[in-house]
C-alpha atoms as a PDB file:
ATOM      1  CA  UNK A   1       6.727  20.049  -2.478  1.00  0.00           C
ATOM      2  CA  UNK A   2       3.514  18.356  -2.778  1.00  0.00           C
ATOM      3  CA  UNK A   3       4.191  17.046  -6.472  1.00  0.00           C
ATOM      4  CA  UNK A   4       7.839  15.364  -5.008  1.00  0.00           C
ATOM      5  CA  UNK A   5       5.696  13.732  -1.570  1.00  0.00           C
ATOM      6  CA  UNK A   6       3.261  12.360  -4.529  1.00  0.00           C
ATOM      7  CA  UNK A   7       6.117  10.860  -6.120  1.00  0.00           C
ATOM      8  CA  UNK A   8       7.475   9.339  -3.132  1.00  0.00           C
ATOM      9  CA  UNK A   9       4.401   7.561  -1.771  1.00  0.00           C
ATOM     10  CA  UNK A  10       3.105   6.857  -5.575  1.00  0.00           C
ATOM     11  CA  UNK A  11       6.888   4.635  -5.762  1.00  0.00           C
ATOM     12  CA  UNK A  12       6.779   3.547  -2.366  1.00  0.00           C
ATOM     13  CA  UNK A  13       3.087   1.768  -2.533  1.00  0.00           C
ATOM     14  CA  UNK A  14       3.995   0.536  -5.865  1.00  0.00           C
ATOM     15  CA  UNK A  15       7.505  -1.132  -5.047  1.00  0.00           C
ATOM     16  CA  UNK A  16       5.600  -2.396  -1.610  1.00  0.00           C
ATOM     17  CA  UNK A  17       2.118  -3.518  -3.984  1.00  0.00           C
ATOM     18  CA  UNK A  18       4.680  -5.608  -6.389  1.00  0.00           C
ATOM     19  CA  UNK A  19       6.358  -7.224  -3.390  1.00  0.00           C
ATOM     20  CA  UNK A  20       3.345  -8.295  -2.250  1.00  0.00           C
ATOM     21  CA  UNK A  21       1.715  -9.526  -5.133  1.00  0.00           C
ATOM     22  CA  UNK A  22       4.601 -11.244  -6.256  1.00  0.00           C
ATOM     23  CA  UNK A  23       4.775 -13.163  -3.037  1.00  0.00           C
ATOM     24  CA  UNK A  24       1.038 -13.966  -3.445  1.00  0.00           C
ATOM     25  CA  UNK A  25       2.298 -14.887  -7.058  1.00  0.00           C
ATOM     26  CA  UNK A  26       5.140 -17.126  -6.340  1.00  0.00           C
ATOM     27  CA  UNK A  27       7.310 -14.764  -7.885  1.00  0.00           C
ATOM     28  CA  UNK A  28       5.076 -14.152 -11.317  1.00  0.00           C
ATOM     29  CA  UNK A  29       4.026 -10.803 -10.400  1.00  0.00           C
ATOM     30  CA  UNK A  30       6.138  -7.681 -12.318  1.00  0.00           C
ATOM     31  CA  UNK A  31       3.675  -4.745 -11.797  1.00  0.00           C
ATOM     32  CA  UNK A  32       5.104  -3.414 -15.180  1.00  0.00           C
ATOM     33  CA  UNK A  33       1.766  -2.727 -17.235  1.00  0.00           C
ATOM     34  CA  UNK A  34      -0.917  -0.367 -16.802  1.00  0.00           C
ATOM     35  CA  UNK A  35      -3.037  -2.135 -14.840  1.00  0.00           C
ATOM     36  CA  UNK A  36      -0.562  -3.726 -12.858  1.00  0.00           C
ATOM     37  CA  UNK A  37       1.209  -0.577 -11.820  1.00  0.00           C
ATOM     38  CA  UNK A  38      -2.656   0.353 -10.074  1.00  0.00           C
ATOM     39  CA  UNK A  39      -2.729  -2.968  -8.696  1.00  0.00           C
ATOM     40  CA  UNK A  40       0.683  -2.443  -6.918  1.00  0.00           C
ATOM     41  CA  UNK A  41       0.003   1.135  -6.127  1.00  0.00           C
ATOM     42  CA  UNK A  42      -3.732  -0.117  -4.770  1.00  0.00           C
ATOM     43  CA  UNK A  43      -2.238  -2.724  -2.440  1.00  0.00           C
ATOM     44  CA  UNK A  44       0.943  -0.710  -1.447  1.00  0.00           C
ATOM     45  CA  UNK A  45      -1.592   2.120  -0.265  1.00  0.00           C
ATOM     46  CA  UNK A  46      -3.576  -0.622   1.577  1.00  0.00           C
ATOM     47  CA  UNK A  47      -0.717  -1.779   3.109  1.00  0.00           C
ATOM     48  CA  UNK A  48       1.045   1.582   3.934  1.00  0.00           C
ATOM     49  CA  UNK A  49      -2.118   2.689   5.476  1.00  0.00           C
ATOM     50  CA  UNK A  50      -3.070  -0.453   7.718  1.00  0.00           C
ATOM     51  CA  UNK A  51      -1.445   0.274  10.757  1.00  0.00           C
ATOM     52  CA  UNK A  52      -2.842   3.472  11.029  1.00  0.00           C
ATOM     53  CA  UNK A  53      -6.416   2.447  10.191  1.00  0.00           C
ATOM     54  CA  UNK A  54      -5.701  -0.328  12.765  1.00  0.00           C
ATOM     55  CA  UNK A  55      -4.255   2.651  15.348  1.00  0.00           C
ATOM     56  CA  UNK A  56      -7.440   4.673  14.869  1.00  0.00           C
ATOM     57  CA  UNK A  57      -9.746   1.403  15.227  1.00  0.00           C
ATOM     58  CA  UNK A  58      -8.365   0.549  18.437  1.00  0.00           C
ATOM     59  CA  UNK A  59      -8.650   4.311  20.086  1.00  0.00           C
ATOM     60  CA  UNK A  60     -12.387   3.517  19.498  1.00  0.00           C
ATOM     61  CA  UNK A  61     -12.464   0.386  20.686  1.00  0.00           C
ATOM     62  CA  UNK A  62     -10.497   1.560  24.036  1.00  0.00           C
ATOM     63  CA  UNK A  63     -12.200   4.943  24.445  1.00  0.00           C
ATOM     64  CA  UNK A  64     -15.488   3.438  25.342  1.00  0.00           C
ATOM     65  CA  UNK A  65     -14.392   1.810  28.554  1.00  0.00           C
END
């Protein structure tokens, strides 16, 4: 079960990291190669995990008032 969730968020990130890029791009970014499939993956995970880094942030922020 573990290897198929893997699977799942390793596609996920990737197909969210190439949509990304590629708007940064203007369209030039594939995320085919090596080191463009971690750059994908890298900025799908940063994007993926944002709102809950953001979520976490602001119970700190509000749970000192």
């Amino acid at each position: 079960m573990e290897f198929i969730f893997d699977i799942v968020i390793n596609l996920l990130a990737h197909r969210i990291g190439v949509y990304v890029l590629g708007l940064l791009s203007g369209g030039h970014f594939k995320g085919e190669s090596g080191v463009a499939w971690g750059w994908a993956v890298a900025v799908g995970v940063l994007v993926l995990f944002a709102p809950f880094a953001a979520f976490i942030v602001w119970l700190i922020h509000t749970s000192g008032r």
